[in-house]
Structures are given as C-alpha cells and as structure tokens.
C-alpha atoms as a PDB file:
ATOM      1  CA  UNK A   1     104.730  83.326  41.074  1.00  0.00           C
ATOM      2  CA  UNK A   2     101.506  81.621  41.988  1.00  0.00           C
ATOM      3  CA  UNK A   3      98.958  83.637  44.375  1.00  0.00           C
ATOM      4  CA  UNK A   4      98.774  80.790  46.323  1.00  0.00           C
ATOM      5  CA  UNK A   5     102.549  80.278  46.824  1.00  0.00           C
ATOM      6  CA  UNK A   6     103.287  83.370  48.909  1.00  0.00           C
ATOM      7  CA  UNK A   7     101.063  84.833  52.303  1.00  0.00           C
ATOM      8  CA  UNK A   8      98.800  87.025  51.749  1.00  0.00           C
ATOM      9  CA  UNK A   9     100.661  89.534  54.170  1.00  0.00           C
ATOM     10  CA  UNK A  10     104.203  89.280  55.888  1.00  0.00           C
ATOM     11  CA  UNK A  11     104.292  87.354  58.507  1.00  0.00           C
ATOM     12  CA  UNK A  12     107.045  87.762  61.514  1.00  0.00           C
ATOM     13  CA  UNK A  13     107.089  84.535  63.926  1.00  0.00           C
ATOM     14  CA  UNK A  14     108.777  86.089  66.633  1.00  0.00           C
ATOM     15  CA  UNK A  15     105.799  88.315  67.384  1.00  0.00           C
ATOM     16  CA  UNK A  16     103.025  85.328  68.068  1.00  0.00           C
ATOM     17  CA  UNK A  17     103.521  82.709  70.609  1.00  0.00           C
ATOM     18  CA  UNK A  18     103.749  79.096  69.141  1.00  0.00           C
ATOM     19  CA  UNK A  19     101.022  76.144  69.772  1.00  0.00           C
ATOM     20  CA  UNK A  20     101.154  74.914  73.662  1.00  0.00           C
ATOM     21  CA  UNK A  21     100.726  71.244  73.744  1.00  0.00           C
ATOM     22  CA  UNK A  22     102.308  71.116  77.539  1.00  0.00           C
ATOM     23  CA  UNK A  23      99.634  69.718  79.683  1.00  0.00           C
ATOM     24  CA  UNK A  24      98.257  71.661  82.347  1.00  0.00           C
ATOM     25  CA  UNK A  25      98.305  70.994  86.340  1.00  0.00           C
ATOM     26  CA  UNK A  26      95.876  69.166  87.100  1.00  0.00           C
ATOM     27  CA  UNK A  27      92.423  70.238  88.743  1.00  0.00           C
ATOM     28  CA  UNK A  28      89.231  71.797  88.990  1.00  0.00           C
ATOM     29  CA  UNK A  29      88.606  74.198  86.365  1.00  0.00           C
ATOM     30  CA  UNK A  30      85.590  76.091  84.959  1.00  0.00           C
ATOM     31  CA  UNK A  31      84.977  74.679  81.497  1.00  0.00           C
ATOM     32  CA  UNK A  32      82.299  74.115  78.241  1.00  0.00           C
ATOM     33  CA  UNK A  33      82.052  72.044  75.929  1.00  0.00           C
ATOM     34  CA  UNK A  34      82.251  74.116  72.672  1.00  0.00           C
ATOM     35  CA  UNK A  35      82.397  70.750  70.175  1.00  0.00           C
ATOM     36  CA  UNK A  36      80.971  67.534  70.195  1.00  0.00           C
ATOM     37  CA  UNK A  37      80.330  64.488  67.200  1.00  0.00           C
ATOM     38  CA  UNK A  38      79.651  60.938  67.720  1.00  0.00           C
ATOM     39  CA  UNK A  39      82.959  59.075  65.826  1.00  0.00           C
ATOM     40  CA  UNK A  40      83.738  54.857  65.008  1.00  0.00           C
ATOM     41  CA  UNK A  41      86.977  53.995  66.206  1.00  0.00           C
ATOM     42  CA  UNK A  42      89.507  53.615  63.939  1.00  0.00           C
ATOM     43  CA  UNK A  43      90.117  49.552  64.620  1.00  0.00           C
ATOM     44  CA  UNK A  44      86.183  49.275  63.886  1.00  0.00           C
ATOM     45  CA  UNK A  45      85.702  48.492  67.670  1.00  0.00           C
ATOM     46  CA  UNK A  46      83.028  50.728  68.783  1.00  0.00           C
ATOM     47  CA  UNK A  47      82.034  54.395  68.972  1.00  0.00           C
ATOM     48  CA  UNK A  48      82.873  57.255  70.774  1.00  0.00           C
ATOM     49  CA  UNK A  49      81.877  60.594  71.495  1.00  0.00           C
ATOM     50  CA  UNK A  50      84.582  63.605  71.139  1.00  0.00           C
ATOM     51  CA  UNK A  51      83.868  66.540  72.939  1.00  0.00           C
ATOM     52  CA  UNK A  52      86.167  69.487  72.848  1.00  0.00           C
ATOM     53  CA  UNK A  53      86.197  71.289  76.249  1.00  0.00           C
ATOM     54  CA  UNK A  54      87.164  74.862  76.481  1.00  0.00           C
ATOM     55  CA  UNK A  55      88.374  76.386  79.750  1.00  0.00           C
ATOM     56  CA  UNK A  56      86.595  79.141  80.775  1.00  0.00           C
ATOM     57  CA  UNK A  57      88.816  81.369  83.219  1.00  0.00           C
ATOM     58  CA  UNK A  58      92.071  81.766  84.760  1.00  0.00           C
ATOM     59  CA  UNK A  59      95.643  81.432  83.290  1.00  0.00           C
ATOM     60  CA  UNK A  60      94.646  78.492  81.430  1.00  0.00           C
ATOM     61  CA  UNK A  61      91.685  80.050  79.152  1.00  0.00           C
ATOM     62  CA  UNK A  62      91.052  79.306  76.180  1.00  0.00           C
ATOM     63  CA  UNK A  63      92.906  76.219  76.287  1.00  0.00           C
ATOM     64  CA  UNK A  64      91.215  72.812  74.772  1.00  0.00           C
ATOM     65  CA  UNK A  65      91.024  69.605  76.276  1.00  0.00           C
ATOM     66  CA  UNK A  66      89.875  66.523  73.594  1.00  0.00           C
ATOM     67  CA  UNK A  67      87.954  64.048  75.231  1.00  0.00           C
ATOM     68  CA  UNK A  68      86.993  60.849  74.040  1.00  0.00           C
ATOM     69  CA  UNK A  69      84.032  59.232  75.714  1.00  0.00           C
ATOM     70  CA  UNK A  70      83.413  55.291  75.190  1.00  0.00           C
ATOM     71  CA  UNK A  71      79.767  54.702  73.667  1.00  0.00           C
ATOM     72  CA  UNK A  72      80.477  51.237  72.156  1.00  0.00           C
ATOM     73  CA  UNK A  73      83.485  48.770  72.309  1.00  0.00           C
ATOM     74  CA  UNK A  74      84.359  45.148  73.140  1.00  0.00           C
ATOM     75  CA  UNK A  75      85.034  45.842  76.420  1.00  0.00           C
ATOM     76  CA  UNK A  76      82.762  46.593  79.110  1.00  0.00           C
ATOM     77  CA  UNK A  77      85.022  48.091  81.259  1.00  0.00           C
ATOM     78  CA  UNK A  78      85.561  50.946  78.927  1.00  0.00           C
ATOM     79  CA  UNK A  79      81.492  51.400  78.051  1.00  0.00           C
ATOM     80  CA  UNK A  80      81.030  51.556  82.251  1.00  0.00           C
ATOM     81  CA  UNK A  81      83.830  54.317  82.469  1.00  0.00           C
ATOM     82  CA  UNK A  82      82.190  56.133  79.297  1.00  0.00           C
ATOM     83  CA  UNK A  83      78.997  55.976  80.654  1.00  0.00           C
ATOM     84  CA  UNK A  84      79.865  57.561  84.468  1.00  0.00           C
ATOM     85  CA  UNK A  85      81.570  59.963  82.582  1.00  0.00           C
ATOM     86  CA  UNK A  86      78.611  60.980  80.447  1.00  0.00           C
ATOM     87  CA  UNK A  87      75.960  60.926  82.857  1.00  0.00           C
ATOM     88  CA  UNK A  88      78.468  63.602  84.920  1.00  0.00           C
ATOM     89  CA  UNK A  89      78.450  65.957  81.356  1.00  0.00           C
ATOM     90  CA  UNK A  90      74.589  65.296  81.020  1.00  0.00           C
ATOM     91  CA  UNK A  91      73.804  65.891  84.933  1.00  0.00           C
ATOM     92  CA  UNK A  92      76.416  69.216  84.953  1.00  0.00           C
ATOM     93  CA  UNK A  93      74.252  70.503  82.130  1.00  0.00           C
ATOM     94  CA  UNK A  94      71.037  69.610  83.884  1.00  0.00           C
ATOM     95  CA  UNK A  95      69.713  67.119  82.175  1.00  0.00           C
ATOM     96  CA  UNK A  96      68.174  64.292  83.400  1.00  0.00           C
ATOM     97  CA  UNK A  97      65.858  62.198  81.109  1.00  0.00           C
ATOM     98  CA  UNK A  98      66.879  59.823  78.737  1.00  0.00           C
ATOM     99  CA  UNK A  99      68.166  61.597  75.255  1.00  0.00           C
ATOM    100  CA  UNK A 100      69.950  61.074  72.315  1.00  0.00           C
ATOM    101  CA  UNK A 101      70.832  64.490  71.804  1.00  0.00           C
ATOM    102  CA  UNK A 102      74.717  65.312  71.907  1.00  0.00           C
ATOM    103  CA  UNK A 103      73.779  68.987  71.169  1.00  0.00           C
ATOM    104  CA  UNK A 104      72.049  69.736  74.646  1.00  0.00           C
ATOM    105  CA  UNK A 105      75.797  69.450  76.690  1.00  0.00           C
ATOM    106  CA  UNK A 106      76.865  72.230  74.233  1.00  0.00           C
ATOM    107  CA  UNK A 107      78.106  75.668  75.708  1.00  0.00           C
ATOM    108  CA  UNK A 108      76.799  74.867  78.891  1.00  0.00           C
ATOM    109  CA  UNK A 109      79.482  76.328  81.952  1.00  0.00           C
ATOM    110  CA  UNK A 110      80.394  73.550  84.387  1.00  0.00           C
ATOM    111  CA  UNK A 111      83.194  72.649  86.919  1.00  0.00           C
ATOM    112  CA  UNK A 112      85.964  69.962  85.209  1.00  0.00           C
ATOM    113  CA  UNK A 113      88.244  67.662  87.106  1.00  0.00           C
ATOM    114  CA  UNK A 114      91.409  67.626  84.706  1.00  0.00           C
ATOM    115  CA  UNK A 115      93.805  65.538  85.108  1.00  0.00           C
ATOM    116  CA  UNK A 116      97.114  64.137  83.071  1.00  0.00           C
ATOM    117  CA  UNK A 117      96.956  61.503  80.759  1.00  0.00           C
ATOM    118  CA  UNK A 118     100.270  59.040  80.434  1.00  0.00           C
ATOM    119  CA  UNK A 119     100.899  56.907  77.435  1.00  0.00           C
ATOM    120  CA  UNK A 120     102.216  53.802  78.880  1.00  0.00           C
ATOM    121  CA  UNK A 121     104.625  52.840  75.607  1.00  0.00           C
ATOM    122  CA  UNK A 122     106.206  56.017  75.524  1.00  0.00           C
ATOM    123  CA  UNK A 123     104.964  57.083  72.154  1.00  0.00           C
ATOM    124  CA  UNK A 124     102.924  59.849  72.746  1.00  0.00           C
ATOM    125  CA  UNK A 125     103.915  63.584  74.613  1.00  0.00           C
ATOM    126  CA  UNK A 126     101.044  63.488  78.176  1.00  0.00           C
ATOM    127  CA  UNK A 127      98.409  65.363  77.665  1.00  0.00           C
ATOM    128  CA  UNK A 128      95.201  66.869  79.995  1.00  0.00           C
ATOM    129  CA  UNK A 129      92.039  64.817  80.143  1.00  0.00           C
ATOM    130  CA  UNK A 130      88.589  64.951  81.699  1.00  0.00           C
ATOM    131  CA  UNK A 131      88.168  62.754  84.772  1.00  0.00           C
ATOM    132  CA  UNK A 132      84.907  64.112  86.153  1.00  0.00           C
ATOM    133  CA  UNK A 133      82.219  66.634  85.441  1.00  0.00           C
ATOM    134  CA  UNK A 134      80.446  68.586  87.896  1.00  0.00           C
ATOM    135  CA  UNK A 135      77.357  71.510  87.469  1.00  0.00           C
ATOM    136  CA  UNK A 136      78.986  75.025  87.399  1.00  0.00           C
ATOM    137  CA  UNK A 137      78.362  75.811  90.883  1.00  0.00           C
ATOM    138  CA  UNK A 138      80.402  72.837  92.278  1.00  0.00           C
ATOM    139  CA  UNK A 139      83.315  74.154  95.073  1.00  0.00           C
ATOM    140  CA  UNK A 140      85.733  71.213  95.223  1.00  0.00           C
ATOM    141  CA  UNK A 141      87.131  69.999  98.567  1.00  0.00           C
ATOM    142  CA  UNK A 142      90.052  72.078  99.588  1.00  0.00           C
ATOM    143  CA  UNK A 143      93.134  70.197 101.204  1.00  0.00           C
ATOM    144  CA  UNK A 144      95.245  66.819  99.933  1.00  0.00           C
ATOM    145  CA  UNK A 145      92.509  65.687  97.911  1.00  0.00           C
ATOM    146  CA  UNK A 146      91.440  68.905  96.017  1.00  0.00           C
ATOM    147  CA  UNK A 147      93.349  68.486  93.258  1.00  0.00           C
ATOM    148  CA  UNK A 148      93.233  65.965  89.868  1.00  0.00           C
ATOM    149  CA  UNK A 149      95.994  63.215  90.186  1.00  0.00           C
ATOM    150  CA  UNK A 150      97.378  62.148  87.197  1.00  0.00           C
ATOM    151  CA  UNK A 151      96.830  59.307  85.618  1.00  0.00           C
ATOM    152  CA  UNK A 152      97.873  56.509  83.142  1.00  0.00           C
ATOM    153  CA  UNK A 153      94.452  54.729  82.488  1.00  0.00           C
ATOM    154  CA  UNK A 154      91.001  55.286  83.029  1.00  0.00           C
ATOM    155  CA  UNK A 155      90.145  56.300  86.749  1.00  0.00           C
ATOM    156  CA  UNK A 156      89.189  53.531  89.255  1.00  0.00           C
ATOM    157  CA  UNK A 157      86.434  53.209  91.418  1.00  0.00           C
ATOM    158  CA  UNK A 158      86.720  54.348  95.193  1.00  0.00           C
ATOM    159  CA  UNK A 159      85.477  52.498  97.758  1.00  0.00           C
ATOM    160  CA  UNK A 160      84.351  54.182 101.032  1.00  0.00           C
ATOM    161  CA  UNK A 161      86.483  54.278 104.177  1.00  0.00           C
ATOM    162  CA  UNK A 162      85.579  52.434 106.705  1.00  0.00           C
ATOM    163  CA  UNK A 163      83.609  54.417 109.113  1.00  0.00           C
ATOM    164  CA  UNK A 164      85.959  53.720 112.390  1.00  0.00           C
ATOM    165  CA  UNK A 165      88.940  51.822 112.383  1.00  0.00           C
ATOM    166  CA  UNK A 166      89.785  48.718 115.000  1.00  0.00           C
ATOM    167  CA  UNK A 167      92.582  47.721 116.566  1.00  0.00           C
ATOM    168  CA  UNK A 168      94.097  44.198 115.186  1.00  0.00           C
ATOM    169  CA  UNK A 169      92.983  41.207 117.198  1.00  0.00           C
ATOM    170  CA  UNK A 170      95.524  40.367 119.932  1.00  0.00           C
ATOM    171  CA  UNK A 171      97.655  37.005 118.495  1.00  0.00           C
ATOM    172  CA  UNK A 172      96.751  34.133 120.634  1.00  0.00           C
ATOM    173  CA  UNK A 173      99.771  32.950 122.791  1.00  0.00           C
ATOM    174  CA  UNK A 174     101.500  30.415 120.651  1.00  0.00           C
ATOM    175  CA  UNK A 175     100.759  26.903 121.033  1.00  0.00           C
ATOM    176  CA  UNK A 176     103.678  24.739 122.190  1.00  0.00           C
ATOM    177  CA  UNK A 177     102.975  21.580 120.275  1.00  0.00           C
ATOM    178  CA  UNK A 178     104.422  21.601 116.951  1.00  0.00           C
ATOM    179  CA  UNK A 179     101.965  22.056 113.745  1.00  0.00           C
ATOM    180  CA  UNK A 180     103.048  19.088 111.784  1.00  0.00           C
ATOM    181  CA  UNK A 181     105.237  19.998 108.990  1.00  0.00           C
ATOM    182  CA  UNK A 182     103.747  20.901 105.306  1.00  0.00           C
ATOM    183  CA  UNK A 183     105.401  18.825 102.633  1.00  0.00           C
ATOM    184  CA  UNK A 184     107.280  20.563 100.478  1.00  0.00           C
ATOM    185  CA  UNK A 185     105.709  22.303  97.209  1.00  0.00           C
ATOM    186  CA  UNK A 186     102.158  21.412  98.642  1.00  0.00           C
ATOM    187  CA  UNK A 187     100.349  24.284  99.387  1.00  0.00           C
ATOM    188  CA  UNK A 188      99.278  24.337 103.365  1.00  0.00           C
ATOM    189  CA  UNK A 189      95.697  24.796 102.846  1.00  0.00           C
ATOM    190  CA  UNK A 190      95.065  21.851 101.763  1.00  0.00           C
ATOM    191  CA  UNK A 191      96.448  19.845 104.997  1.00  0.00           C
ATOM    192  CA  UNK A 192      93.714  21.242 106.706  1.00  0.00           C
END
C-alpha cells in the first residue's frame, strides 16, 4: 500500500460538522474582505473582480461570501452595477482617490448588506451575495427596511419618495354628448 493511498491519521466523520452551503438571512453584517484577484470571464466577455468576504461576528462567523464585481463586459448595465458596488468597498475602506490597487480593500472591517442570490433556471442551490458596502461604523435603519431582501438579479435603483403626497384630481362631471366612437383596432390617440 501506497503512502499516499491511506490518511495520514484516522479520521471519524461523525465528529466534524460537514461544509454549509445554506445561505444565510439576509442583512447587515460586519465583514472583510480576506481575498481578492482581478479574473476574465469565462465566455471572454469582460473582467471581474472576486473578492472573498469573511464575516466578522455573530452566529454566522467565519462564513464566506464570493463576490463577483463587473470591471468589463458588453453590457453597461452590469459595468454601472460593478462600479456602485466598488466605489461602496473602496469608500468603506476609506479610500477616495483614484487607484488601481485591489490590495488596499484587503482586511479592512466594514458593515455588508447581504442578501440572497436566486438562479432564475433552477440550476444552481441560492446562495448569499453582497448588495452594498458600508464603513465599519455604519448602524443600519431599524424597522421594515433594515434588513437585505433577496434577490434574483442585480439590485435596482431607488428613486426618492415623493416628499408629500396629493389627493387625485376630482373627475370632471361627465359630458353628456357622446365622444364619437373609435374604429375598431385603431388606437384612440390618434383620433385626436
């Protein structure tokens, strides 16, 4: 028998856990980023940059969150979502100058919205993701809103509320002449 065909020591499975790959709840958690490389995509369309978050406290520690963060690619939808998301890592860390250096965000504490990642063909188990990156001393909102929501894609845009609200216009008493009649399959803007 080879030395390599045996462990070096006996080894009894029922007294280690096994590998979690459950996301997760979603929220704010204390986090680093321990790892971080600049990577092409696989279908040549781009670049990337993987960094490997490590949660820093609370029943989740130690767990790792793999985030990939859209440098280059075909669509600029996906460079604009990589980019918001970077400037949060590089602003968290305190940096605020243009850079090129990927080893600056490195074990650097800061606050991590998490959230849940879908695959929309089914294919592959959910997993956590990075929405947002805040410095280490960020306190989140408490109430409805304090937590990550899950997602499916990228996150959207918010707009603001409104700042007050108004009552809809009263509908004008109806007219009693009849509108003339639209012909059918035209479309009634253009009778006007």
């Amino acid at each position: 028998m080879s030395e390599f065909d045996e462990l070096p020591e006996i080894f009894d499975p029922s007294t280690h856990k096994g590998t979690d790959f459950e996301p997760f709840p979603p929220g704010w958690y204390s986090a680093q980023i321990i790892e971080n490389s600049v990577e092409h995509a696989k279908n040549g369309n781009g670049m990337y940059l993987l960094a490997v978050f490590e949660i820093l406290s609370g029943d989740h520690h130690g767990r790792k969150i793999y985030q990939n963060i859209t440098l280059q690619n075909a669509s600029q939808q996906a460079v604009e979502i990589g980019q918001r998301l970077l400037t949060d890592i590089y602003t968290a860390v305190g940096i605020t100058a243009p850079t090129k250096d990927i080893g600056v965000m490195l074990f650097k504490p800061v606050m991590a919205r998490v959230g849940i990642k879908r695959d929309r063909d089914g294919v592959y188990p959910d997993r956590n993701c990075i929405i947002q990156v805040k410095p280490p001393d960020y306190q989140p909102k408490r109430g409805r809103n304090a937590s990550a929501a899950t997602v499916a894609a990228p996150p959207r845009e918010q707009s603001a509320a409104p700042a007050a609200r108004k009552s809809p216009a009263p509908s004008p008493t109806p007219s009693l002449t009849p509108k003339p009649a639209t012909p059918q399959g035209d479309a009634p803007w253009r009778n006007q």
